[in-house]
Protein backbone atom coordinates (compact mmCIF):
# COMPACT_ATOMS: atom_id res chain seq x y z
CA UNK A 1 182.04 50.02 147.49
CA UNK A 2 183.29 50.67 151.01
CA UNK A 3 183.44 47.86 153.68
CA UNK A 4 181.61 48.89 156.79
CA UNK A 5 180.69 45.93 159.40
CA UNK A 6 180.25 42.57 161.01
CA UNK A 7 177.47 41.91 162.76
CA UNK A 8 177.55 38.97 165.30
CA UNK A 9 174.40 37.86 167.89
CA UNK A 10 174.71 38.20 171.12
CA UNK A 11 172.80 37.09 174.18
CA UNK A 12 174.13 39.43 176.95
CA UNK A 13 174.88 43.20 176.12
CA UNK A 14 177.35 43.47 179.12
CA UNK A 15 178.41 40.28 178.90
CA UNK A 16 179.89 40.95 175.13
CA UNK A 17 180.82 44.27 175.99
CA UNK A 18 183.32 43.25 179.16
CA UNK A 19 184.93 40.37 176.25
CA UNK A 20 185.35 42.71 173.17
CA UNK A 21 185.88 45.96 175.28
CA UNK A 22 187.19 44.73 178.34
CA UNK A 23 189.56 41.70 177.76
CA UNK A 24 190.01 42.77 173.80
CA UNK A 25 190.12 46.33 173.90
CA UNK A 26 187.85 47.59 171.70
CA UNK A 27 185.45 50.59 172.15
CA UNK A 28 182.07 51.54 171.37
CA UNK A 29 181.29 54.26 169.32
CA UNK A 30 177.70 54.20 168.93
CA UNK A 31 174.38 52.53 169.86
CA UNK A 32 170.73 52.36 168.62
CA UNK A 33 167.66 50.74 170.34
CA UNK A 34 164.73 50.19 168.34
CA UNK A 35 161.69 50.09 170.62
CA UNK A 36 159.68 49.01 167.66
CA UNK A 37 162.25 46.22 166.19
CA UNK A 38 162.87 44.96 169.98
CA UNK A 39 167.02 44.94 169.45
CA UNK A 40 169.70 47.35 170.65
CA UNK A 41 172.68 47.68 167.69
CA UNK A 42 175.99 48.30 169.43
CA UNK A 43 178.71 49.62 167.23
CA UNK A 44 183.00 48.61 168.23
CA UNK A 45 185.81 49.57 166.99
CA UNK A 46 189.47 48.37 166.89
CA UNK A 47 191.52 50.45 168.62
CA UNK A 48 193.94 51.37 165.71
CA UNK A 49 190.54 52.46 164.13
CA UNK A 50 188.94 54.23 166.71
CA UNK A 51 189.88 57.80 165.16
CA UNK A 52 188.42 57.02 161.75
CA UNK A 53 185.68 54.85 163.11
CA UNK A 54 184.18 58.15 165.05
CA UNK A 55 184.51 59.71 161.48
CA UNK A 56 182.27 56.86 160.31
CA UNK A 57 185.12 55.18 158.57
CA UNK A 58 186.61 52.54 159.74
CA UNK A 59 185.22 49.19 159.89
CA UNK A 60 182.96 47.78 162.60
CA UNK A 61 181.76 44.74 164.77
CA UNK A 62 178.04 44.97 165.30
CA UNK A 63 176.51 43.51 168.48
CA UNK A 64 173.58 43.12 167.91
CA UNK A 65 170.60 42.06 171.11
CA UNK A 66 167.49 40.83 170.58
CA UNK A 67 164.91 41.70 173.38
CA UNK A 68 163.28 38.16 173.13
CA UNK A 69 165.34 35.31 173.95
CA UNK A 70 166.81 33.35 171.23
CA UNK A 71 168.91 30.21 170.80
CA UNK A 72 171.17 30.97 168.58
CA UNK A 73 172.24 27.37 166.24
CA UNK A 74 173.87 26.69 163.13
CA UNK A 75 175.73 29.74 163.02
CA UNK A 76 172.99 31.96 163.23
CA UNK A 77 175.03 34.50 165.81
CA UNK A 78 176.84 35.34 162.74
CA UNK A 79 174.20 38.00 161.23
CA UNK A 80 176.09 39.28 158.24
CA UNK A 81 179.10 41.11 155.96
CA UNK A 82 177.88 45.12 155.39
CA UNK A 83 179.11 47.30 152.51
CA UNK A 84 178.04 50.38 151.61
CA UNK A 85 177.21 51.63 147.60
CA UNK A 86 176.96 54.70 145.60
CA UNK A 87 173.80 53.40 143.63
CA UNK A 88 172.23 50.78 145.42
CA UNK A 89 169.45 49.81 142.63
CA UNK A 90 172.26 49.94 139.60
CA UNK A 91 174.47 47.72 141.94
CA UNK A 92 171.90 45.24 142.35
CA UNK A 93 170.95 45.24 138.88
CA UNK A 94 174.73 44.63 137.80
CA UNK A 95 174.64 41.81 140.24
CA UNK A 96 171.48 40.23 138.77
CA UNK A 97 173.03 40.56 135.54
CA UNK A 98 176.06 38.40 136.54
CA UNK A 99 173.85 35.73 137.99
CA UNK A 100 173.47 36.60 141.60
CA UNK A 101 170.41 35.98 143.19
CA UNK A 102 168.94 39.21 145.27
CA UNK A 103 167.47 37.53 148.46
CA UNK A 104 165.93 40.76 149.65
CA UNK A 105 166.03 43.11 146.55
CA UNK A 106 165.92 46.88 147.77
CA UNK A 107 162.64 47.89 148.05
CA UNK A 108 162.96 50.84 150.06
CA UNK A 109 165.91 52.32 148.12
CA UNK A 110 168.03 51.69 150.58
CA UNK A 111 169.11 47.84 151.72
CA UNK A 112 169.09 44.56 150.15
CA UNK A 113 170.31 41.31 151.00
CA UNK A 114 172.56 38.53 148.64
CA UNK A 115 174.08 35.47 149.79
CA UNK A 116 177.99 34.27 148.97
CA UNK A 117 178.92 30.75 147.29
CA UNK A 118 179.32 29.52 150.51
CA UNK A 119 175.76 31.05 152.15
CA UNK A 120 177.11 33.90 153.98
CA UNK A 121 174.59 36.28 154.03
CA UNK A 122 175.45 40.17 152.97
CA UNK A 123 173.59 43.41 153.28
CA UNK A 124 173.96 46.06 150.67
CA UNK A 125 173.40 49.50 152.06
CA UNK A 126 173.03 52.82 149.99
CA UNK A 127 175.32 55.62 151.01
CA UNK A 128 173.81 58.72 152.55
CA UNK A 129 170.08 58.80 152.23
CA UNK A 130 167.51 55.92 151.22
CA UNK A 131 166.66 56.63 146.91
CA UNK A 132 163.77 57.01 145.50
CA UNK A 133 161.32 54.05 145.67
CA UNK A 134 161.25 52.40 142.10
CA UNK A 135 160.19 49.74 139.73
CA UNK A 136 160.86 46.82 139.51
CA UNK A 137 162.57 46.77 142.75
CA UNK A 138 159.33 47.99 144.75
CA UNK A 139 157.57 44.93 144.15
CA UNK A 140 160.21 42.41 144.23
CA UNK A 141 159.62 39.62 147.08
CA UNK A 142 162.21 38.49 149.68
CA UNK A 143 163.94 34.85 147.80
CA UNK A 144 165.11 32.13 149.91
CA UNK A 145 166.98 33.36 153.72
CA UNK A 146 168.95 36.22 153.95
């Protein structure tokens, strides 16, 4: 398992940016829009970790914007923990098996959703391409928030 970001909601793009990059010194190393989703993903790094995080290494803080106004309450800004695993379907199984719940099991092969002791909310991403889509994780539904 590799750790890859934080993701934190924000209500201003620029404003965030001129407090993390600006006054913090971090620096962004990618971005993504989604038309479709209605949110723009911005990617920072550290600065100690802005060589490996352009190698897609390092750890991250996510920004992330959503197009439609949002208030964000009870800690909602705070999105999620993000790591990264070799077999996302035999993780999740292993997990079941030791009594985790899977909020959003991975039905597309590629990201699913658990929650800590304490409710904090983390995604589990496959590494490198999405697997194959397969039973029983296909037609598992979404349990409780995520």
């Amino acid at each position: 398992m590799r750790y890859l970001h934080t993701m934190v909601r924000v209500t201003s793009i620029e404003d965030s940016l001129d407090f993390y990059c600006n006054k913090m010194g971090m620096t962004e190393v990618r971005r993504n829009e989604s038309e479709k989703g209605r949110f723009t993903l911005v990617f920072l790094a550290a600065s100690e970790d802005l060589a490996s995080a352009e190698a897609a290494s390092a750890p991250l803080l996510e920004l992330t914007y959503n197009w439609d106004p949002e208030e964000y309450s009870g800690g909602r800004n705070f999105g999620h923990l993000a790591y990264e695993v070799d077999n996302i379907y035999e993780y999740c199984e292993n997990l079941q098996n030791s009594g985790v719940t899977i909020n959003r099991p991975p039905r597309d092969g590629r990201m699913a959703f658990i929650r800590s002791p304490d409710n904090i909310s983390i995604e589990i991403l496959q590494k490198g391409e999405a697997l194959e889509i397969r039973e029983p994780w296909a037609s598992m539904k979404n349990v409780g928030e995520w």
